[in-house]
C-alpha atoms as a PDB file:
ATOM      1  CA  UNK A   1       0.000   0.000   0.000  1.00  0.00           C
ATOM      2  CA  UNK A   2       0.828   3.173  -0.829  1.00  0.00           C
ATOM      3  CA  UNK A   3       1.446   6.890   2.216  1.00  0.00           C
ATOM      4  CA  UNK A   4      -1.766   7.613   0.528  1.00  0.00           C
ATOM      5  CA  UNK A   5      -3.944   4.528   1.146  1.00  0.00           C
ATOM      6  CA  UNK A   6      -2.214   4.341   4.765  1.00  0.00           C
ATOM      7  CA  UNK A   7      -3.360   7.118   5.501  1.00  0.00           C
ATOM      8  CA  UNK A   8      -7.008   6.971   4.116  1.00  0.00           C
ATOM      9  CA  UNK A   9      -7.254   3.675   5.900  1.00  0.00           C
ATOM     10  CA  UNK A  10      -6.235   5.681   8.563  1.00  0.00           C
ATOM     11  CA  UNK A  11      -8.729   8.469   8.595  1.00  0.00           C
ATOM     12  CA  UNK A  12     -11.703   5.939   7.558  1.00  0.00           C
ATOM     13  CA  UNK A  13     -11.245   3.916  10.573  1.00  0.00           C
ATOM     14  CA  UNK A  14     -11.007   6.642  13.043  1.00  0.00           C
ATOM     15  CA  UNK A  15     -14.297   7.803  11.722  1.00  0.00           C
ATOM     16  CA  UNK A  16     -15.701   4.760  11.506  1.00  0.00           C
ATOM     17  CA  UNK A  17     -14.587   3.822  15.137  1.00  0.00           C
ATOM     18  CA  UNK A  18     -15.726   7.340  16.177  1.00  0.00           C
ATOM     19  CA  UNK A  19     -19.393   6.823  14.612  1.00  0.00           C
ATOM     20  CA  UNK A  20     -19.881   3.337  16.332  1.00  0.00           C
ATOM     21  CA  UNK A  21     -18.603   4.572  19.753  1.00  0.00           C
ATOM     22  CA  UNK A  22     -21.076   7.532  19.223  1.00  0.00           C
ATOM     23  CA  UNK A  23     -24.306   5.508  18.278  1.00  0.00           C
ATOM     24  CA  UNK A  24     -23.909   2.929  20.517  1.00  0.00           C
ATOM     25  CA  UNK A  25     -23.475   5.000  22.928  1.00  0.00           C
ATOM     26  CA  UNK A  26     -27.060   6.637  22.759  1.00  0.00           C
ATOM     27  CA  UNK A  27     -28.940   4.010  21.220  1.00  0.00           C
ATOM     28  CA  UNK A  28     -27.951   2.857  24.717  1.00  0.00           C
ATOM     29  CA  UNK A  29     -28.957   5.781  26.644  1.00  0.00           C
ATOM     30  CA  UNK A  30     -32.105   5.859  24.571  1.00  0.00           C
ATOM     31  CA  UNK A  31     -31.712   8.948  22.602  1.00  0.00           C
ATOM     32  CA  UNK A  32     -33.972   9.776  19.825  1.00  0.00           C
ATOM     33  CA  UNK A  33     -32.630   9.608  16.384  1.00  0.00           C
ATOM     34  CA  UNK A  34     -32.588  13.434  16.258  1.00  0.00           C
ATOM     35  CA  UNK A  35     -30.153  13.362  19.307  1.00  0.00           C
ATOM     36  CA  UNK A  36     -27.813  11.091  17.757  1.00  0.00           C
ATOM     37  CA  UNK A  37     -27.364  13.848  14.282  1.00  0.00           C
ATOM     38  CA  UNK A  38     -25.989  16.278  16.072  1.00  0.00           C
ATOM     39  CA  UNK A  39     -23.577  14.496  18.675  1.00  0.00           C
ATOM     40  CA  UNK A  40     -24.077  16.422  21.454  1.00  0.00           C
ATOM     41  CA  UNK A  41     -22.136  16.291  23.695  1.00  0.00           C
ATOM     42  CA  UNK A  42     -19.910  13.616  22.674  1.00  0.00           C
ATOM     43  CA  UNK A  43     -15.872  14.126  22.369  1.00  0.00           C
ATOM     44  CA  UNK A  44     -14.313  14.591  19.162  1.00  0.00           C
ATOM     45  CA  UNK A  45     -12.147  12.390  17.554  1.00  0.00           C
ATOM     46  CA  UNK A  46      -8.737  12.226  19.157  1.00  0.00           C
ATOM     47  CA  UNK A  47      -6.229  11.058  16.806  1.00  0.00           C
ATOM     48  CA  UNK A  48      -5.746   8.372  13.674  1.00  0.00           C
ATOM     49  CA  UNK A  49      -2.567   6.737  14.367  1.00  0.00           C
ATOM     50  CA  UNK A  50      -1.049   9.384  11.288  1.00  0.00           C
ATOM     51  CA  UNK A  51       1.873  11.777  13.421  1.00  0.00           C
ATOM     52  CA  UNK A  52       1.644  14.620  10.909  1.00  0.00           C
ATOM     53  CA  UNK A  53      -2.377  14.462  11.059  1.00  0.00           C
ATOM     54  CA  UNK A  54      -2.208  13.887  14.608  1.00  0.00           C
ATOM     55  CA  UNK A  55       0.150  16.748  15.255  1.00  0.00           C
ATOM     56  CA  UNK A  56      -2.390  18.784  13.093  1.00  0.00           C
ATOM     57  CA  UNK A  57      -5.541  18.190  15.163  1.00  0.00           C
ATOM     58  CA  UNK A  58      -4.258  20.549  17.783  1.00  0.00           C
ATOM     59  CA  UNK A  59      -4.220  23.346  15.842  1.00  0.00           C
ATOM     60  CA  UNK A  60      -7.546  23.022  14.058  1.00  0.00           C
ATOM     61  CA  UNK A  61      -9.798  26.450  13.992  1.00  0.00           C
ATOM     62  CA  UNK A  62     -12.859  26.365  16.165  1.00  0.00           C
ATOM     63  CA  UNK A  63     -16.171  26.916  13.902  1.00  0.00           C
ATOM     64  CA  UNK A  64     -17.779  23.570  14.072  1.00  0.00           C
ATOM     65  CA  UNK A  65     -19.694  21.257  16.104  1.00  0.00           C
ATOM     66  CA  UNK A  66     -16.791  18.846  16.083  1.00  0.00           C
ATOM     67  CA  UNK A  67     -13.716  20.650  13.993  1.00  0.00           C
ATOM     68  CA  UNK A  68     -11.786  17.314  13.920  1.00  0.00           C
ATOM     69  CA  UNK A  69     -14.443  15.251  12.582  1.00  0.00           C
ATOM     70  CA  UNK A  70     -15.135  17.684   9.889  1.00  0.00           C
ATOM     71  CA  UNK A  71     -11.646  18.000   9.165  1.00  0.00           C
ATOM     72  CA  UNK A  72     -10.640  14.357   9.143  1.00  0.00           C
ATOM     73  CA  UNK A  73     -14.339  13.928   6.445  1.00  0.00           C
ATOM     74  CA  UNK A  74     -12.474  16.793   3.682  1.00  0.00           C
ATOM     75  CA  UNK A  75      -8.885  14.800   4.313  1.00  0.00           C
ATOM     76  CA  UNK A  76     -10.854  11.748   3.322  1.00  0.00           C
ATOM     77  CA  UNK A  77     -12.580  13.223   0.266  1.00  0.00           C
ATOM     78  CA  UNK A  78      -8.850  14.743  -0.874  1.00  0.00           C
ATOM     79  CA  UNK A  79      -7.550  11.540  -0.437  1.00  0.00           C
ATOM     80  CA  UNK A  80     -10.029   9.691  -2.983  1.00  0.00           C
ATOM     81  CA  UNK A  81     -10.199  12.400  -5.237  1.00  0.00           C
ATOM     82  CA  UNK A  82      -9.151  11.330  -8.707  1.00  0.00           C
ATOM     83  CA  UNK A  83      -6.061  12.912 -11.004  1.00  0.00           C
ATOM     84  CA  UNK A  84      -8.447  15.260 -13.181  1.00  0.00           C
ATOM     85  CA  UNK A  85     -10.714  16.632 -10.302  1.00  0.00           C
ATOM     86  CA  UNK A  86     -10.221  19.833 -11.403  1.00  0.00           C
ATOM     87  CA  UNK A  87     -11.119  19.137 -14.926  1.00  0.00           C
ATOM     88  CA  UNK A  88     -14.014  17.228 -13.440  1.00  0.00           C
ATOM     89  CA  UNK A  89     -15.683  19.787 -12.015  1.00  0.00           C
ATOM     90  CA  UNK A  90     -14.628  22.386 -14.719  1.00  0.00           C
ATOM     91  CA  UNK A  91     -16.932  20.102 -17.153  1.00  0.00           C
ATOM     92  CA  UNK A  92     -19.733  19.711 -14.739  1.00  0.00           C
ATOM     93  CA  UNK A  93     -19.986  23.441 -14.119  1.00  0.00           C
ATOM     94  CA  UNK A  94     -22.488  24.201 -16.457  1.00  0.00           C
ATOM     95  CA  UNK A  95     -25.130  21.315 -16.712  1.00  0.00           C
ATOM     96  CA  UNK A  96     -25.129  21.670 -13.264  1.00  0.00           C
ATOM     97  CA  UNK A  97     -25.899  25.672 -13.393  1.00  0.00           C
ATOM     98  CA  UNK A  98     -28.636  24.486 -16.049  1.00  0.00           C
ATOM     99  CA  UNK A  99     -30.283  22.007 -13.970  1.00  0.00           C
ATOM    100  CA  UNK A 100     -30.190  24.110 -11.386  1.00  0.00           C
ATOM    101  CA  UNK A 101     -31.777  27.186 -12.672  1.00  0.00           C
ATOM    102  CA  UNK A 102     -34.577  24.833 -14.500  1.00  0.00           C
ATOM    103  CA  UNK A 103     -35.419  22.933 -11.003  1.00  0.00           C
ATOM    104  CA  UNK A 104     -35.663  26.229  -9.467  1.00  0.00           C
ATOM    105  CA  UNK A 105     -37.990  27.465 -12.341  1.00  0.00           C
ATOM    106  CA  UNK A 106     -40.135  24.550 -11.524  1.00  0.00           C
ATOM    107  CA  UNK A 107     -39.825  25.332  -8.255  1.00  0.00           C
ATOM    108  CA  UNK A 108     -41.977  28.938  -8.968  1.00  0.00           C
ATOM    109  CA  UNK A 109     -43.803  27.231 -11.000  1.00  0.00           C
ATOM    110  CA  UNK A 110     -45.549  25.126  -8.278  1.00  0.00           C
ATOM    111  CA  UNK A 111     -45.470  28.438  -6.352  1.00  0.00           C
ATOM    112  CA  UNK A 112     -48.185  29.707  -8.720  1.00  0.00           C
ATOM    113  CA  UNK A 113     -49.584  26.591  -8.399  1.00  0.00           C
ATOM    114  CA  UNK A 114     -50.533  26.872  -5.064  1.00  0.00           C
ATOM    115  CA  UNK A 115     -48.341  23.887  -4.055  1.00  0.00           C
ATOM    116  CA  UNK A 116     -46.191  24.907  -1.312  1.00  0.00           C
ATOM    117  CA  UNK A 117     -44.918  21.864  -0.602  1.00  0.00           C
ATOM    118  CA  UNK A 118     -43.732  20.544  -4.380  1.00  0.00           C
ATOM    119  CA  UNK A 119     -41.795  24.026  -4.426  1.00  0.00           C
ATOM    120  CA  UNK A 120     -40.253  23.814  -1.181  1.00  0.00           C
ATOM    121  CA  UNK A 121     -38.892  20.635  -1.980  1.00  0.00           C
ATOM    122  CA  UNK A 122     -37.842  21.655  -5.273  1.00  0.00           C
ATOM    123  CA  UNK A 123     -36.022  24.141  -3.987  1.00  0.00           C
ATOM    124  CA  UNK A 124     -34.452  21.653  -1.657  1.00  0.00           C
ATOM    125  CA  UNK A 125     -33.354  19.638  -4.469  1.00  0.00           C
ATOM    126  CA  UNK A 126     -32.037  22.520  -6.292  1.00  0.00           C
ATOM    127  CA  UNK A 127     -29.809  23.642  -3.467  1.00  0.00           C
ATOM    128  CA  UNK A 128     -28.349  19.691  -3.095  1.00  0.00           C
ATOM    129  CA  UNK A 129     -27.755  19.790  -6.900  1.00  0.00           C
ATOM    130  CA  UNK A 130     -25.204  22.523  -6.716  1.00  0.00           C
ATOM    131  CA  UNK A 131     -22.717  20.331  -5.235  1.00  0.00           C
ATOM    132  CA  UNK A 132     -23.098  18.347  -8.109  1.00  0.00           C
ATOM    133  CA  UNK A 133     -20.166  19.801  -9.886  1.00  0.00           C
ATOM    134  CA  UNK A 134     -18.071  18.295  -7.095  1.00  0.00           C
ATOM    135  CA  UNK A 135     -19.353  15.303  -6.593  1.00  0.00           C
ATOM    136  CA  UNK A 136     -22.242  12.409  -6.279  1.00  0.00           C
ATOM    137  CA  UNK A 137     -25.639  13.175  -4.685  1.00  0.00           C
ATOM    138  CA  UNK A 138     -27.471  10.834  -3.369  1.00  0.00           C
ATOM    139  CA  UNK A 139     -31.513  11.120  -2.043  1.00  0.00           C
ATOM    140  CA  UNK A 140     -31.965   9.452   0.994  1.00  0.00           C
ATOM    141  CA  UNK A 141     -35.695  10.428   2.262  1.00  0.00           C
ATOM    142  CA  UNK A 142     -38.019  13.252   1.928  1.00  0.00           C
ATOM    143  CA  UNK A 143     -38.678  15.050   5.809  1.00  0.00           C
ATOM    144  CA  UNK A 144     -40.907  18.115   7.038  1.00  0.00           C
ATOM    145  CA  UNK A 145     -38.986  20.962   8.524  1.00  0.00           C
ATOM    146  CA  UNK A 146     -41.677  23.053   9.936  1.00  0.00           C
ATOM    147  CA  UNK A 147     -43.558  23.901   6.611  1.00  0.00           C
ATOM    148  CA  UNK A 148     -41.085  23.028   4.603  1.00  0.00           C
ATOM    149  CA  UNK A 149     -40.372  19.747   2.766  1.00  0.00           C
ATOM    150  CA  UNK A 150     -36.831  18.870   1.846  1.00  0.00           C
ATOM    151  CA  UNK A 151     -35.005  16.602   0.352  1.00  0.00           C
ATOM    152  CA  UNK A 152     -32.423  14.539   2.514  1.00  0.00           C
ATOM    153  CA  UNK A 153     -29.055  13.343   0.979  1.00  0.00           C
ATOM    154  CA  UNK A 154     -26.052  11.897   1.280  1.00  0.00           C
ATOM    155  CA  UNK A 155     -22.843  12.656  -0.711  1.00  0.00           C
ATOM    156  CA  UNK A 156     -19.368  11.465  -2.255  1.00  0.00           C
ATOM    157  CA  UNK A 157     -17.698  13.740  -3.640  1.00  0.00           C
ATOM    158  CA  UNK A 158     -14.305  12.865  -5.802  1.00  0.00           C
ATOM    159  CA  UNK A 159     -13.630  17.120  -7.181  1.00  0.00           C
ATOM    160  CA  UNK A 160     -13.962  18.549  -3.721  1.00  0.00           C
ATOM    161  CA  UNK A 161     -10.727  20.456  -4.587  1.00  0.00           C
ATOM    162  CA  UNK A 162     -12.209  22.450  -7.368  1.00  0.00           C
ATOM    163  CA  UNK A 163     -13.952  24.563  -4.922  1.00  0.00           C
ATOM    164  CA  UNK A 164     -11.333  26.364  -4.386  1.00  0.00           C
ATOM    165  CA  UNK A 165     -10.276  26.884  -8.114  1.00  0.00           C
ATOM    166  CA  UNK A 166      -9.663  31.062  -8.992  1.00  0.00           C
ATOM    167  CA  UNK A 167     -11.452  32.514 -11.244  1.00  0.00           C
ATOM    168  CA  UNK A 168      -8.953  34.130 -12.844  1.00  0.00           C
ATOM    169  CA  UNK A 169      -5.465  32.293 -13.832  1.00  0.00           C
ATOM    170  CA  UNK A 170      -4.034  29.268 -14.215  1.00  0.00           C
ATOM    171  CA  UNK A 171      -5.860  26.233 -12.316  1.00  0.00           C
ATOM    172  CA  UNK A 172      -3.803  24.366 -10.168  1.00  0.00           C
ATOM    173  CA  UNK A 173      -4.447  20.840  -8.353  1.00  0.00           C
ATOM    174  CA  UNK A 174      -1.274  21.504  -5.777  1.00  0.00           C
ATOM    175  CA  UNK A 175      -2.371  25.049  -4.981  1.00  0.00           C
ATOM    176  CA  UNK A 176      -6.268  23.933  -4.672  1.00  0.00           C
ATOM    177  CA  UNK A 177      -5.352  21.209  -2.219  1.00  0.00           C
ATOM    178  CA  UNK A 178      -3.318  23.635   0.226  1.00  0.00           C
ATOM    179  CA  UNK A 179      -6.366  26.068   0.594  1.00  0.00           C
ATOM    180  CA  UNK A 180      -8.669  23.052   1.339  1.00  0.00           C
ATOM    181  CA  UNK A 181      -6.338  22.125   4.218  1.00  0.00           C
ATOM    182  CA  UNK A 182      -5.653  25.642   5.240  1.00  0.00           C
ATOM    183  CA  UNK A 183      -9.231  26.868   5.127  1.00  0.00           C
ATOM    184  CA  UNK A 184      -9.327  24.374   8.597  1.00  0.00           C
ATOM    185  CA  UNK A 185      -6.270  26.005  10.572  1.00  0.00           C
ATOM    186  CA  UNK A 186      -5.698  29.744  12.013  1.00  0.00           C
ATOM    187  CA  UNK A 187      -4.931  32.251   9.597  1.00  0.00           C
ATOM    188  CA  UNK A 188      -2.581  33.965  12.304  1.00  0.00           C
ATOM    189  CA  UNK A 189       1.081  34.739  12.582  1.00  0.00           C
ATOM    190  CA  UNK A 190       0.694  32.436  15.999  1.00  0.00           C
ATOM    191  CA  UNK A 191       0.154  29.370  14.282  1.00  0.00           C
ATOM    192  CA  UNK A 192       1.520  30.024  10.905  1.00  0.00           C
ATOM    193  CA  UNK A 193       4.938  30.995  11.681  1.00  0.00           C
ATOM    194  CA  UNK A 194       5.392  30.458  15.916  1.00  0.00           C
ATOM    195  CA  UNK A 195       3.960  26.945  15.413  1.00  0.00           C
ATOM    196  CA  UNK A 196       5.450  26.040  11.755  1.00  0.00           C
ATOM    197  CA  UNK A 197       1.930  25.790  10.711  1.00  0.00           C
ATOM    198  CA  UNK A 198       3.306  26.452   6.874  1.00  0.00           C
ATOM    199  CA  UNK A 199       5.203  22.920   7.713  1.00  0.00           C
ATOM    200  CA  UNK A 200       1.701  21.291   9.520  1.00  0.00           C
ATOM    201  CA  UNK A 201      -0.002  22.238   6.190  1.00  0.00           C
ATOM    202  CA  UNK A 202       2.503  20.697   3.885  1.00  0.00           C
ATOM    203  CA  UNK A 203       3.084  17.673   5.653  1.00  0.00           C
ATOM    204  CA  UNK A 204      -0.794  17.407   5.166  1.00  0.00           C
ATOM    205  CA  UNK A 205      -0.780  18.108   1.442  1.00  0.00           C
ATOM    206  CA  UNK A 206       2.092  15.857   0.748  1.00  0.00           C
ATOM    207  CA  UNK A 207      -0.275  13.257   2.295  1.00  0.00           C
ATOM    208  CA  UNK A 208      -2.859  14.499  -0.391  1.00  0.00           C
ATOM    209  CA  UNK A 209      -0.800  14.644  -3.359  1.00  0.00           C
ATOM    210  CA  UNK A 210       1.394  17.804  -3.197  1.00  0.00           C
ATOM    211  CA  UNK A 211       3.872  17.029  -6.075  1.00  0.00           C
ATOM    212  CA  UNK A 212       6.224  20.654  -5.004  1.00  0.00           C
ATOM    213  CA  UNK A 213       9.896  20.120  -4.269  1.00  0.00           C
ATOM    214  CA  UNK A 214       9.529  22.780  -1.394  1.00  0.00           C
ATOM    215  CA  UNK A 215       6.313  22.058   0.129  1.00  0.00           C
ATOM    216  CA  UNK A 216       6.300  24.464   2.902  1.00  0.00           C
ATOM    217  CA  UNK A 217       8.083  26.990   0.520  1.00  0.00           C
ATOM    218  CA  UNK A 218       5.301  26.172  -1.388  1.00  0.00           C
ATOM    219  CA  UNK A 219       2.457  26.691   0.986  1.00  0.00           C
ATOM    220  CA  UNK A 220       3.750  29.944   1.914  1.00  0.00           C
ATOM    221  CA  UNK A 221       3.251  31.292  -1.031  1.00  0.00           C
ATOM    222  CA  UNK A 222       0.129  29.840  -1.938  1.00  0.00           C
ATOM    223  CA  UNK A 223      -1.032  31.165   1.106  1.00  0.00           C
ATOM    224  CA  UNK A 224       0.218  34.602   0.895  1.00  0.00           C
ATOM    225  CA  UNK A 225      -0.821  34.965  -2.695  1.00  0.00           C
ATOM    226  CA  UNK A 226      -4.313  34.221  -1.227  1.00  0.00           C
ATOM    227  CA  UNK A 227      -4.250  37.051   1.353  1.00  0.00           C
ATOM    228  CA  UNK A 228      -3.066  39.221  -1.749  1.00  0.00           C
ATOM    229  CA  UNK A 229      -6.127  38.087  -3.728  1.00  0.00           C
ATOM    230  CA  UNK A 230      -8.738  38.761  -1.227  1.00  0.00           C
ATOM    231  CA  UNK A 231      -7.503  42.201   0.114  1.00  0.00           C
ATOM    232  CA  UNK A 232      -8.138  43.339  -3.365  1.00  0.00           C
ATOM    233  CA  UNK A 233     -11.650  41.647  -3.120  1.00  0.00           C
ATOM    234  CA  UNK A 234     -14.446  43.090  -2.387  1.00  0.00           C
ATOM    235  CA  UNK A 235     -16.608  41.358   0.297  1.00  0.00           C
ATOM    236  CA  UNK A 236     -19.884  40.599  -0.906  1.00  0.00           C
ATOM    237  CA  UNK A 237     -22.614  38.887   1.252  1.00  0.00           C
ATOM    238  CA  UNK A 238     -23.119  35.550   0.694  1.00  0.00           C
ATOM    239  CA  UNK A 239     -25.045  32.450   1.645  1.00  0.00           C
ATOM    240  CA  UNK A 240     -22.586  29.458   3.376  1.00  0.00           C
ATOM    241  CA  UNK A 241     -22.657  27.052   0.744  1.00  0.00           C
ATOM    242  CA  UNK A 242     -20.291  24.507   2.460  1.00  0.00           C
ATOM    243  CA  UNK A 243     -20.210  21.417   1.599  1.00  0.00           C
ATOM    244  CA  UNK A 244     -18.620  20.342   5.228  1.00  0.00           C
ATOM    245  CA  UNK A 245     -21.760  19.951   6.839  1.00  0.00           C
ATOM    246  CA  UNK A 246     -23.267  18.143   3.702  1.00  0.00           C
ATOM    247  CA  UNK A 247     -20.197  15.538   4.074  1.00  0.00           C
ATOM    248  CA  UNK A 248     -20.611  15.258   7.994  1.00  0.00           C
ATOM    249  CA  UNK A 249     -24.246  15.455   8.326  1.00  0.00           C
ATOM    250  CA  UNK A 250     -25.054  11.460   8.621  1.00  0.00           C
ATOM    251  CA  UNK A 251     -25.808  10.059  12.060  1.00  0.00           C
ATOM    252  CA  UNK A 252     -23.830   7.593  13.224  1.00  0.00           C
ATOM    253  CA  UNK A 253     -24.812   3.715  12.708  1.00  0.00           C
END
C-alpha cells in the first residue's frame, strides 16, 4: 500500500470507530434519532494513528460542532479524489448551473400553483444539486422541517478540490489542495509561523498529493498569494454554501 492509502485507511477507521462509539453510545442511553445527528455532547475524535495528522488536530480552527471530525471527512474526500478533479468539475460546471436554474424554475412554477410543498422541496433539491459539480448526490428520504419539505441526501464527492479553483489564472491541483487544508487552521502569525503551521499544512498536502519540491516553501506562497487576492476583493454577502456539513451530516450507525 501506498502513504496515501495508509493514511485513508487511517482516517476511515477513526471515523468509523468514532461513529460506532457515538451511536452505541445513545442508542444505549435511549436517545432519539434526532439526538444522535448532532452528537451532542460527545468528544471529538482524538487522533488516527497518522503523526503529521495527529500533530495537526491541535491546531484546528474552532467553527464547528466537532472541527476534527469535519476536518478528518475533507482529508478523506482529498484523499479519494481522482487525477483530473479539477477538470471534473470544470466540465460539470455548467449542466449543473442548467439544472439548477430549471429545477428552481419549476420550483416557482408550483409556487403559482398553489403547491407549497412541491416548491419547497424543489427548492431543496435545487440547493443539493449545486454540489453536483463536485461530486455524487445521493436522495436518501423526503422530511418536514416546519412547513417546509426537503429533500435529505447523502454525498461522495471525488472534485472537492475544485472549490477552491480562482477565477482568474491558471488552475492548479497543488495550490487547490493547500487552501482546502488551510481553510481548517488559524490564519494567524501564531500558528503560521510560531507553530510552523506552513510545515503542519505541507506535511498534510504531501499526504494528499502535493507534487512541489519545497512544500512548505510552497504553501507559503500559496497562502500569501491568497491574502493578496482577497484584500483586493471586495466582500460581498453571501449564503454558506459549504459542503462540510453536507459531508458530515449522517448520524452515526
Amino acid at each position: 500500500m501506498t502513504e496515501q492509502q495508509d493514511t485513508l485507511s487511517a482516517i476511515m477507521a477513526a471515523i468509523n470507530r468514532w461513529y460506532i462509539d457515538v451511536g452505541a453510545s445513545l442508542d444505549s442511553a435511549g436517545c432519539p434519532a434526532a439526538t444522535q445527528l448532532t452528537y451532542d455532547g460527545w468528544p471529538d475524535i482524538e487522533g488516527v494513528g497518522i503523526p503529521a495528522i495527529d500533530n495537526a488536530l491541535q491546531y484546528l480552527k474552532p467553527g464547528t460542532r466537532k472541527p476534527r471530525h469535519t476536518f478528518l471527512v475533507i482529508m478523506k474526500s482529498l484523499l479519494q479524489e481522482k487525477p483530473d478533479a479539477l477538470e471534473m468539475s470544470e466540465r460539470r460546471k455548467v449542466p449543473v448551473q442548467e439544472a439548477v436554474r430549471l429545477i428552481r424554475e419549476a420550483a416557482a412554477l408550483m409556487g403559482e400553483a398553489d403547491n407549497p410543498p412541491l416548491e419547497t422541496l424543489l427548492c431543496s433539491i435545487a440547493e443539493q444539486a449545486e454540489k453536483a459539480r463536485y461530486g455524487t448526490v445521493f436522495p436518501q428520504a423526503i422530511y418536514a422541517d416546519g412547513d417546509a419539505i426537503k429533500l435529505h441526501v447523502s454525498y461522495e464527492p471525488d472534485a472537492l478540490s475544485g472549490m477552491c479553483a480562482g477565477k482568474r489564472g491558471g488552475k492548479s491541483s497543488d495550490a487547490n489542495i493547500v487552501k482546502m487544508i488551510a481553510r481548517h487552521f488559524p490564519n494567524s502569525q501564531e500558528f503560521l509561523s510560531t507553530s510552523n503551521g506552513y510545515s503542519t499544512i505541507a506535511r498534510l498536502a504531501v499526504l494528499c498529493g502535493l507534487k512541489n519540491k519545497n512544500p512548505s516553501a510552497y504553501v507559503r506562497s500559496v497562502l500569501e498569494s491568497n491574502k493578496s487576492t482577497a484584500k483586493k476583493a471586495t466582500p460581498k454577502p453571501h449564503r454558506d454554501n459549504s459542503i462540510a456539513a453536507l459531508l458530515t451530516g449522517n448520524k452515526p450507525t
